[in-house]
Protein backbone atom coordinates (compact mmCIF):
# COMPACT_ATOMS: atom_id res chain seq x y z
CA UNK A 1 -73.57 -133.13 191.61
CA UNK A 2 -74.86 -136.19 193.57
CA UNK A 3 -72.67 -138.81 195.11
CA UNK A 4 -72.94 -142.16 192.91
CA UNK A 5 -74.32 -143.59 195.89
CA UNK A 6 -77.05 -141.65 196.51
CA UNK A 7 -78.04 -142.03 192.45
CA UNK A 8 -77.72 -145.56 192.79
CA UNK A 9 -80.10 -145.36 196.29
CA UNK A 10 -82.42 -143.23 194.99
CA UNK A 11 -83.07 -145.35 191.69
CA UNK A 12 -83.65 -148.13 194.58
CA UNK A 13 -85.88 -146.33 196.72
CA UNK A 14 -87.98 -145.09 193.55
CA UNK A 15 -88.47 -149.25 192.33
CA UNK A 16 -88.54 -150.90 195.95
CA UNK A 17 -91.74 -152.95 196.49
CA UNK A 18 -91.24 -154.01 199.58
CA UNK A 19 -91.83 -151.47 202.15
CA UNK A 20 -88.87 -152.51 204.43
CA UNK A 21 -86.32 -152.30 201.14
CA UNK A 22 -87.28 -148.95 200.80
CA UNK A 23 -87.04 -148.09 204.26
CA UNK A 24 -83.76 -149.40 204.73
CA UNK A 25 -82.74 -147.73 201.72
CA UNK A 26 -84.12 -144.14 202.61
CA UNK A 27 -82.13 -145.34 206.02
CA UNK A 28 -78.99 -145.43 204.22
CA UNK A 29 -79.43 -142.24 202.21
CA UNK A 30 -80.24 -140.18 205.10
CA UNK A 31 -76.83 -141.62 206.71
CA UNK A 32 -74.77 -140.64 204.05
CA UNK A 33 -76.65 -137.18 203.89
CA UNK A 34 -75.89 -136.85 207.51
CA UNK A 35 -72.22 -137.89 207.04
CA UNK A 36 -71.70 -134.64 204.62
CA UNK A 37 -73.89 -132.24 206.11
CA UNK A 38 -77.00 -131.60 204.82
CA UNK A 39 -78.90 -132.23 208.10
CA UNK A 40 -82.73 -130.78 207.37
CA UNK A 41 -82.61 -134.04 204.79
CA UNK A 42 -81.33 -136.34 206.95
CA UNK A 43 -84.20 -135.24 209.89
CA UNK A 44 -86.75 -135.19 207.31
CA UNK A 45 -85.91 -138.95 206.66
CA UNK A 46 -85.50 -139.91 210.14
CA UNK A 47 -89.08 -138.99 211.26
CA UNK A 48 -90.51 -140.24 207.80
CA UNK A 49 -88.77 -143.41 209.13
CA UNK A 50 -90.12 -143.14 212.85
CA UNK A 51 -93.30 -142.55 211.42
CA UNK A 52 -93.65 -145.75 210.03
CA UNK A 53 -91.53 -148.27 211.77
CA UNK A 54 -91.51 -146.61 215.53
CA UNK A 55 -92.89 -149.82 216.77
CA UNK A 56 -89.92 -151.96 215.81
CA UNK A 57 -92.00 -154.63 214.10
CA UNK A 58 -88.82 -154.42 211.67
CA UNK A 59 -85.55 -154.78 212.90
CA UNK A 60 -83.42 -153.59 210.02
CA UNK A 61 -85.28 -150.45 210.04
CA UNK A 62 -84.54 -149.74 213.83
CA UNK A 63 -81.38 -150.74 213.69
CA UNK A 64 -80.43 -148.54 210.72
CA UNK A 65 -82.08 -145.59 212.24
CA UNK A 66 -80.44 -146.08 215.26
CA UNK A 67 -77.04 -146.08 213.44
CA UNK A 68 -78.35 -142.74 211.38
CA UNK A 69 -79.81 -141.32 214.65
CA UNK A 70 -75.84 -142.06 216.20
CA UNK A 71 -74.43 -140.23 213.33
CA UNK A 72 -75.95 -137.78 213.64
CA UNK A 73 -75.18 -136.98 216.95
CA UNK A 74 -71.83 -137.36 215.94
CA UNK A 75 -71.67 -135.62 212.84
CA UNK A 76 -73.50 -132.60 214.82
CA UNK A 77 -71.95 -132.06 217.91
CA UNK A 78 -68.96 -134.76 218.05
CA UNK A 79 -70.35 -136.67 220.65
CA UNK A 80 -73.73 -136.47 222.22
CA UNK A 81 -75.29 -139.91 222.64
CA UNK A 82 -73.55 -141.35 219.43
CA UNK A 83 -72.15 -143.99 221.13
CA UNK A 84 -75.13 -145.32 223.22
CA UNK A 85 -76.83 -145.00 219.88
CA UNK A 86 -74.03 -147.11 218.07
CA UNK A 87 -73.60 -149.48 220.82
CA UNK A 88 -77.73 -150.44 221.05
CA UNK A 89 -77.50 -150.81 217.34
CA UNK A 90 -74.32 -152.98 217.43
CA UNK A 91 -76.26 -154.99 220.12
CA UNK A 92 -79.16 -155.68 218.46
CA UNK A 93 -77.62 -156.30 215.40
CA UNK A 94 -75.29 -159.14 217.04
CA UNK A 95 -78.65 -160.63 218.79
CA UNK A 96 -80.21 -160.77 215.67
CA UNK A 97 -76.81 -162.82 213.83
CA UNK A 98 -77.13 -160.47 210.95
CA UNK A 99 -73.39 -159.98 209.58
CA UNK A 100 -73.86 -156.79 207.19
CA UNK A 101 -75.51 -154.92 210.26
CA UNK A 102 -73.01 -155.78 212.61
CA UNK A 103 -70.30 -155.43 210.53
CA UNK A 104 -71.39 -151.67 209.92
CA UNK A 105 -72.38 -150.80 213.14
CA UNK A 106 -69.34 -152.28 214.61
CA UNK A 107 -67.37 -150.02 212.18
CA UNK A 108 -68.55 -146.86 213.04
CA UNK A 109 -68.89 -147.65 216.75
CA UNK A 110 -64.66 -148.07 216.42
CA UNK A 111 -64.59 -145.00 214.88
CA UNK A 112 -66.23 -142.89 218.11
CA UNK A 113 -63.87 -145.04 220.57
CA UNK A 114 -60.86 -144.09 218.30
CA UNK A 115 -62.09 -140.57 218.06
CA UNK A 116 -62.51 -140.43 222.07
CA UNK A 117 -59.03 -141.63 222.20
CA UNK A 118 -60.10 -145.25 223.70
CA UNK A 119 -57.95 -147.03 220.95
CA UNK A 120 -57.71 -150.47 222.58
CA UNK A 121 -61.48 -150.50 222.67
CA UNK A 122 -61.81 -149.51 219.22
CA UNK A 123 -59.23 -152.72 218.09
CA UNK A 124 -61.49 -155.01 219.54
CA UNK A 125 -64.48 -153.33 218.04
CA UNK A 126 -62.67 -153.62 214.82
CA UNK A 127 -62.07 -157.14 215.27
CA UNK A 128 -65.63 -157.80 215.65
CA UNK A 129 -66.49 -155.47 212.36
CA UNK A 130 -64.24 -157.81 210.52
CA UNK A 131 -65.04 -160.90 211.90
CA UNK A 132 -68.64 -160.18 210.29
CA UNK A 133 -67.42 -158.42 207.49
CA UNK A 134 -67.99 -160.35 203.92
CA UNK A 135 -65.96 -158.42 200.75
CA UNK A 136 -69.86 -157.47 199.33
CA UNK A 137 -70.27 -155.04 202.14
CA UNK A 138 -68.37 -152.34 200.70
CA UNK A 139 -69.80 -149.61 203.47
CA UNK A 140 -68.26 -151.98 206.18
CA UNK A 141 -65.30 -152.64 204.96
CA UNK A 142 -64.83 -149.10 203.21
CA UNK A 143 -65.10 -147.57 207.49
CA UNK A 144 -62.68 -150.42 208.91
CA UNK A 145 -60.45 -149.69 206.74
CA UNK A 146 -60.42 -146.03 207.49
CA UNK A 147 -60.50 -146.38 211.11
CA UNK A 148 -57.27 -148.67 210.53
CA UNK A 149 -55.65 -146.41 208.66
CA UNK A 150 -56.42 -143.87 211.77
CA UNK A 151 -54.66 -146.42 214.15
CA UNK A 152 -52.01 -147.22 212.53
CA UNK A 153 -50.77 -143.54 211.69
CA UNK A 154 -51.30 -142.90 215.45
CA UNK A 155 -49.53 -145.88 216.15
CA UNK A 156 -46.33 -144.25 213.57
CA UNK A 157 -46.65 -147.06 211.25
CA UNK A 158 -47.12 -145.00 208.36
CA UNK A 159 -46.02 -148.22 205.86
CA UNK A 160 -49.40 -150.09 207.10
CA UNK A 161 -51.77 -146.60 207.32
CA UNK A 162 -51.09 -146.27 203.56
CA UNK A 163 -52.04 -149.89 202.82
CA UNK A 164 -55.43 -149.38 204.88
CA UNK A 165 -55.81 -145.71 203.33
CA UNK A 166 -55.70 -147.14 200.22
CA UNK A 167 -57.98 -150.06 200.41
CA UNK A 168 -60.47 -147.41 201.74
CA UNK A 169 -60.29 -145.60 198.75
CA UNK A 170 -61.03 -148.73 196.47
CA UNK A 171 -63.98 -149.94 198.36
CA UNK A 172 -65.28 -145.91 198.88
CA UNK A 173 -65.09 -145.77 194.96
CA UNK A 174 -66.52 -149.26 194.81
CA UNK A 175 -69.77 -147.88 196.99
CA UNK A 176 -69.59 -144.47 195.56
CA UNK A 177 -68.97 -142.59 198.86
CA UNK A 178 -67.53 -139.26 198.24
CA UNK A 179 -68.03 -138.41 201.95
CA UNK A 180 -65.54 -141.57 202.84
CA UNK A 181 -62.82 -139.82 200.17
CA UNK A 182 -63.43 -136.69 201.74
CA UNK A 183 -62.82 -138.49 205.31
CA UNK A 184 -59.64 -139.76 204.07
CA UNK A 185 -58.07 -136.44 202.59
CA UNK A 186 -58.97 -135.00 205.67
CA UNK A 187 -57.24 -137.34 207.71
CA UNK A 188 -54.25 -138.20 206.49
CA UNK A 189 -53.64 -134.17 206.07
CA UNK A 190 -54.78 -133.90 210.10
CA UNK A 191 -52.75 -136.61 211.24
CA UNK A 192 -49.69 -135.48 208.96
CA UNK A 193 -50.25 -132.08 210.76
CA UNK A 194 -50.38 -134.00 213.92
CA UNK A 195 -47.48 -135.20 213.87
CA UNK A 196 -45.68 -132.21 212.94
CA UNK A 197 -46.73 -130.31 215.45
CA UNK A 198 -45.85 -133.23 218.33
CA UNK A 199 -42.50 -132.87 217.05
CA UNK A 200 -42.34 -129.00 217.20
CA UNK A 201 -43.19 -129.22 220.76
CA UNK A 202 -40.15 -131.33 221.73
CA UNK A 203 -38.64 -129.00 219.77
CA UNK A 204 -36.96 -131.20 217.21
CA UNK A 205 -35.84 -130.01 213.65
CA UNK A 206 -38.88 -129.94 210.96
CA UNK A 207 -38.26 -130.84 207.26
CA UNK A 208 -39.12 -128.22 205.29
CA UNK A 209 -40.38 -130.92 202.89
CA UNK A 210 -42.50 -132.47 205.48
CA UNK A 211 -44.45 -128.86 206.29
CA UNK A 212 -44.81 -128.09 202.54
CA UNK A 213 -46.93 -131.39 202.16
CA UNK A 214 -48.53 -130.28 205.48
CA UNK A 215 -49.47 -127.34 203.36
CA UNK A 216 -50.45 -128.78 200.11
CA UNK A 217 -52.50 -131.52 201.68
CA UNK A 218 -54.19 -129.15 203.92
CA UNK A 219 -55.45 -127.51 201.11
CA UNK A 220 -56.22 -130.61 199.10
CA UNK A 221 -58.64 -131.76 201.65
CA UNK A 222 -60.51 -128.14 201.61
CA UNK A 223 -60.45 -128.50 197.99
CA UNK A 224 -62.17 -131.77 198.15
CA UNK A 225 -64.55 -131.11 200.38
CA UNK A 226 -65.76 -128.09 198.25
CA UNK A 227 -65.96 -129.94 195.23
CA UNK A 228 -67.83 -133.04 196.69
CA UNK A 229 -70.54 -130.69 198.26
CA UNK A 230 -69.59 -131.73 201.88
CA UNK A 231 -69.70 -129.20 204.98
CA UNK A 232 -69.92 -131.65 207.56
CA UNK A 233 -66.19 -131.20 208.26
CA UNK A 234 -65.70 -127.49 207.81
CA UNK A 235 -64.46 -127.25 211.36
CA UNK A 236 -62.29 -130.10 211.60
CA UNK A 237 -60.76 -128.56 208.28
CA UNK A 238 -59.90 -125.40 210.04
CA UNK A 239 -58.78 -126.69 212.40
CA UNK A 240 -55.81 -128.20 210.65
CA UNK A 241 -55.37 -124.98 208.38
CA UNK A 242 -54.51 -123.27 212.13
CA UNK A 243 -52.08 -126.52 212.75
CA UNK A 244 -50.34 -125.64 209.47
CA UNK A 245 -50.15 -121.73 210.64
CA UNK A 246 -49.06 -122.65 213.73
CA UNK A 247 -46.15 -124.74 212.68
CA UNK A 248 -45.00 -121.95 210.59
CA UNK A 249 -45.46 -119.32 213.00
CA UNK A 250 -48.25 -117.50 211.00
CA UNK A 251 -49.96 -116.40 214.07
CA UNK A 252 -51.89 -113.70 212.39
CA UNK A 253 -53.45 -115.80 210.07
CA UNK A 254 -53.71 -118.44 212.99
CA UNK A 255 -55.64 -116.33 215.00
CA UNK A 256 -57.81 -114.83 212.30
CA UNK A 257 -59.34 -118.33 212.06
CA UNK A 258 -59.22 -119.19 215.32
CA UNK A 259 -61.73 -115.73 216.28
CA UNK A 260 -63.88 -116.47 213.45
CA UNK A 261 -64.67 -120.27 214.62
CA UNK A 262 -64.97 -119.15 218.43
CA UNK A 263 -67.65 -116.47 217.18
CA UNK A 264 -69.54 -119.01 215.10
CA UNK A 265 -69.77 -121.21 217.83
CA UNK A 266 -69.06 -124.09 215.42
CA UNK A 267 -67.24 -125.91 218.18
CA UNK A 268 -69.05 -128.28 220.45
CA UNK A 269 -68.36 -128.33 224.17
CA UNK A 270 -68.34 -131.91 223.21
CA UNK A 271 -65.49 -131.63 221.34
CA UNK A 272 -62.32 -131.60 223.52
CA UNK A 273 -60.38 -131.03 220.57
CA UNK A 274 -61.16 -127.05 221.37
CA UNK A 275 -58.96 -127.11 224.09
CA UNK A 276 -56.18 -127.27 222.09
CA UNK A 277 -57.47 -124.81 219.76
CA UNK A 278 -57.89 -122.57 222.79
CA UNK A 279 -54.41 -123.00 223.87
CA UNK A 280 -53.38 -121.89 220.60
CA UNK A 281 -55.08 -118.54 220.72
CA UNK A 282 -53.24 -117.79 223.34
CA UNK A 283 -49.84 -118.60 222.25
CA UNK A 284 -51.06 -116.49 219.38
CA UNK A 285 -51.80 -113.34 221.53
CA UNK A 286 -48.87 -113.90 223.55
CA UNK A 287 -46.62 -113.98 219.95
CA UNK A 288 -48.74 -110.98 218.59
CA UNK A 289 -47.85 -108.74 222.29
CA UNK A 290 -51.52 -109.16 223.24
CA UNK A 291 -50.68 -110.50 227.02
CA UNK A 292 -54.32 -109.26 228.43
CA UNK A 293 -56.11 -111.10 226.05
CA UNK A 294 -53.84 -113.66 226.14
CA UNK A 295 -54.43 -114.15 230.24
CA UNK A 296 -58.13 -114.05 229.71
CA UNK A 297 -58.14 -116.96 227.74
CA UNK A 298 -55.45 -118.60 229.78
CA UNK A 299 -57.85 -118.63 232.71
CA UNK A 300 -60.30 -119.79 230.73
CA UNK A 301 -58.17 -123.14 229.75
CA UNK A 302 -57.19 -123.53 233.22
CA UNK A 303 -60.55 -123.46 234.22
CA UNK A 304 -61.30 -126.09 231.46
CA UNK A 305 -60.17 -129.58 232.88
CA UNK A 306 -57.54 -129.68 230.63
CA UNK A 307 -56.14 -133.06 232.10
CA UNK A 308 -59.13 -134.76 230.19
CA UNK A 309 -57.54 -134.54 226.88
CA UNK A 310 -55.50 -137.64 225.46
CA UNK A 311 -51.79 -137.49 226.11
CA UNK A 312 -50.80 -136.55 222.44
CA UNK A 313 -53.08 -133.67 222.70
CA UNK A 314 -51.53 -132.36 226.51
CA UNK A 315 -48.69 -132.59 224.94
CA UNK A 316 -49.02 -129.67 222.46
CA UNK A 317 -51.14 -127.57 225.11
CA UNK A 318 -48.46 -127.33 227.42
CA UNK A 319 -46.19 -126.85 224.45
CA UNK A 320 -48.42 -123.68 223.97
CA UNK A 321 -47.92 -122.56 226.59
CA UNK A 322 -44.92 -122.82 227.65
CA UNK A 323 -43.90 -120.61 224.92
CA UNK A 324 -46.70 -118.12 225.56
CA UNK A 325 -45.36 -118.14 229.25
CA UNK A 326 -42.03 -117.00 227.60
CA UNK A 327 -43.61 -114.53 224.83
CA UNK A 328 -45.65 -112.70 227.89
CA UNK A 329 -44.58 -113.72 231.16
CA UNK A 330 -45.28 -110.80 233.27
CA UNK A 331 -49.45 -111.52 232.04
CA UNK A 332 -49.05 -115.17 232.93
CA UNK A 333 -47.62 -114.55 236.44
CA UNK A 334 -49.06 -116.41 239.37
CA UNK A 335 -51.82 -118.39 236.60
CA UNK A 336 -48.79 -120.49 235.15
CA UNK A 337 -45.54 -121.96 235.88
CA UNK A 338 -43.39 -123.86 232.85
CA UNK A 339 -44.67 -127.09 232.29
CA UNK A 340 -42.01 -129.83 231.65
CA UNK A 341 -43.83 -132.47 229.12
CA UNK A 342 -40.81 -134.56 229.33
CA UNK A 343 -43.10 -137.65 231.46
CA UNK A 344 -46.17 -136.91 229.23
CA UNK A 345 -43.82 -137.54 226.40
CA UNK A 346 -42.56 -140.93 227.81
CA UNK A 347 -45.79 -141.70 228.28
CA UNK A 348 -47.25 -141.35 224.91
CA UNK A 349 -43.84 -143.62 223.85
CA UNK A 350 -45.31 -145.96 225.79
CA UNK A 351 -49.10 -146.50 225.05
CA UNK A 352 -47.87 -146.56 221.34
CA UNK A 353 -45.38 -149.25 222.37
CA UNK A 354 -47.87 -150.92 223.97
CA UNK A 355 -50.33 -151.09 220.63
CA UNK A 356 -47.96 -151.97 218.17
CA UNK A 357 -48.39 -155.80 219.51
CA UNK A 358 -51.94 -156.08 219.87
CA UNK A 359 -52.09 -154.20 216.16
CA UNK A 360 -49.59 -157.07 214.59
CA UNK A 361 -51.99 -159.54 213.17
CA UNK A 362 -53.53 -156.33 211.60
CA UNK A 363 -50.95 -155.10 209.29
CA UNK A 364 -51.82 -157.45 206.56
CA UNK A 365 -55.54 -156.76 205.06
CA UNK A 366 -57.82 -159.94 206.45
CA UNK A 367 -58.87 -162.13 203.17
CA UNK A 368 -62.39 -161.23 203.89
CA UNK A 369 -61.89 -157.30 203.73
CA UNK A 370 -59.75 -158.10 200.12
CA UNK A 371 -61.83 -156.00 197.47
C-alpha cells in the first residue's frame, strides 16, 4: 500500500495549476520514491523534471532536483556526488533566503557528513537546518531530528537519542513518511548493535538482555521494512543481522550472509562500511578452520586502506582480527601481527568527550522544531 505521503502528493500533483506546484511536487515524490527504493520511478521523474525546467528559470525546481538527484546518489551507491549535490542545493537555497529549502537541504546534507563520520561538520549543518526550520516543515524537522538522534547515540547519550527518536517519529507520522520510520527502526537496532559489538572487542561482559533486544530489534527493522514496501536499505539491514551473529558467535549463519551480499555485489566501493564486513568474513573462516580462505581475504583488507575508516569502526576490525590471528595463526603468519586497540580506544573516549560540549545546547528540542 502507498505511503500517506505519496497519496496526499499525488492528489496534489493531479489538481496543481501552476506548473511549478506540480513540479515541485512530482520533485518531492520522486525523493521519497528514491529514499525507499524504487529507482526506475524516481529516474523517470527526474528527466520528466529536466525536461522541463533544465534551464533553471525556476529555482525551487532546481533546487529540489538537485536534492533528489543527491539522494539518489546516496541512496544508490552511499556516496557518489551526494554531497556536492546537497551542498549546491543548500547553497542556492541560502542565496535565495528561502527557509523550507534550506532547512531541508541542510538536513540531509548533515545526514551524509554524519554518515562519513565528519560529526562536527554535521552539528553545524544541523544548526543551520534548525535555524531555518519553522514547526510546518514536517520533512525538515522529521530528518534533524533523526540525524540528532544518530549523534547523540554515538555520542552514548542514549537519554537525549530517545527524545530526538521520538520526535522523529511524531513529525514522520505527521508527514506520512514510512521511509523516515523505517530509517529509525533501522537505526536505533544498528547503533544498539554497534555498541555491542565495541564492547565485545574490549572484551567486556555482554548482558544477555542487551543482545536479546539486539536480536528482536534486528528483526523488527526487517519486519518493517517488508511491510512498508522499502528495499532501499536491504543491505544496511544485513548488515546488522551479521552484527547480531557475530556477537553471538553464529559464524555459520554470519558467513552465509556475508557470501551472499559479496556475490550480489550490493556493496558499494563507496561504502567503507564493507571493510568491516570484510574483516568479519575472515574471523568467520578463521572460527569455521577455513585459514586459506581466511588469508585470501586478509590480504585483500590489508590491501584495502583500512586506516580510512572512523575510529569506532578500526576498532572492531582489528578486534577481528586479532581473534582470527588466534583461531588460524599459522595462515596469518608474516601478513599480521596482534593489533593492540588500546590507543584507538582512548581515542574514540576522546572525540566523544570532545562532542558532548558542543552537543549541550542540543539536548533540549529547539521551540521551533516542537511539533
Amino acid at each position: 500500500m502507498a505511503a500517506p505521503c505519496i497519496l496526499r502528493l499525488d492528489r496534489g500533483i493531479a489538481e496543481a495549476s501552476d506548473a511549478i506546484e506540480k513540479a515541485c511536487l512530482l520533485a518531492e515524490k520522486a525523493c521519497y520514491l528514491t529514499r525507499i527504493g524504487d529507482n526506475s520511478s524516481a529516474d523517470a521523474i527526474r528527466a520528466e523534471l529536466r525536461l522541463g525546467f533544465g534551464d533553471g528559470h525556476a529555482l525551487k525546481v532546481s533546487v529540489l532536483v538537485m536534492l533528489l538527484e543527491g539522494l539518489q546518489s546516496y541512496f544508490k551507491s552511499l556516496g557518489g556526488d551526494a554531497k556536492d549535490r546537497l551542498m549546491r542545493a543548500q547553497l542556492l537555497s541560502r542565496a535565495a533566503k528561502n527557509r523550507e529549502l534550506t532547512a531541508i537541504t541542510s538536513a540531509w546534507l548533515a545526514h551524509i557528513q554524519f554518515q562519513e563520520d565528519r560529526i562536527d561538520e554535521a552539528v553545524e549543518t544541523i544548526r543551520l537546518a534548525i535555524e531555518a526550520t519553522e514547526a510546518s516543515h514536517s520533512a525538515a524537522v522529521c530528518r534533524i531530528s533523526c540525524v540528532m538522534g544518530d549523534i547523540f547515540f554515538w555520542a552514548g547519550d542514549l537519554d537525549s537519542s530517545r527524545r530526538w527518536y521520538a520526535h522523529a517519529r511524531q513529525a514522520a507520522v505527521e508527514y506520512g513518511d514510512q521511509a523516515a520510520l523505517g530509517a529509525i527502526t533501522y537505526n536505533k537496532s544498528a547503533f544498539r548493535v554497534f555498541d555491542l559489538r565495541l564492547k565485545s572487542a574490549w572484551n567486556l561482559q555482554l548482558d544477555p538482555a542487551a543482545l536479546q533486544l539486539a536480536d528482536a530489534e534486528s528483526r523488527s527493522a526487517a519486519n518493517y521494512q517488508s511491510a512498508a514496501g522499502v528495499t532501499s536499505l536491504d543491505h544496511l539491514l544485513t548488515g546488522v543481522k551479521v552484527g547480531v551473529h557475530m556477537l553471538h558467535e553464529r559464524y555459520s549463519d554470519a558467513l552465509d550472509l556475508l557470501i551472499i551480499m559479496s556475490r550480489d555485489g550490493e556493496l558499494p566501493s563507496s561504502y567503507l562500511y564493507r571493510l568491516v564486513l570484510l574483516s568479519d568474513m575472515i574471523l568467520c573462516y578463521a572460527s569455521l578452520g577455513f585459514g586459506i580462505e581466511a588469508k585470501t581475504h586478509l590480504e585483500v583488507l590489508l590491501g584495502s586502506n583500512i586506516d580510512r575508516l572512523p575510529v569506532e569502526d578500526l576498532i572492531i576490525v582489528y578486534s577481528n582480527l586479532n581473534r582470527a590471528l588466534e583461531k588460524a595463526p599459522s595462515n596469518f603468519l608474516g601478513l599480521y601481527n596482534a593489533k593492540n586497540i588500546s590507543p584507538l580506544t582512548q581515542l574514540f573516549h576522546a572525540e566523544r568527550a570532545a562532542l558532548m560540549p558542543v552537543l549541550q545546547e542540543l539536548v533540549e528540542i529547539p521551540a521551533t522544531l516542537r511539533r
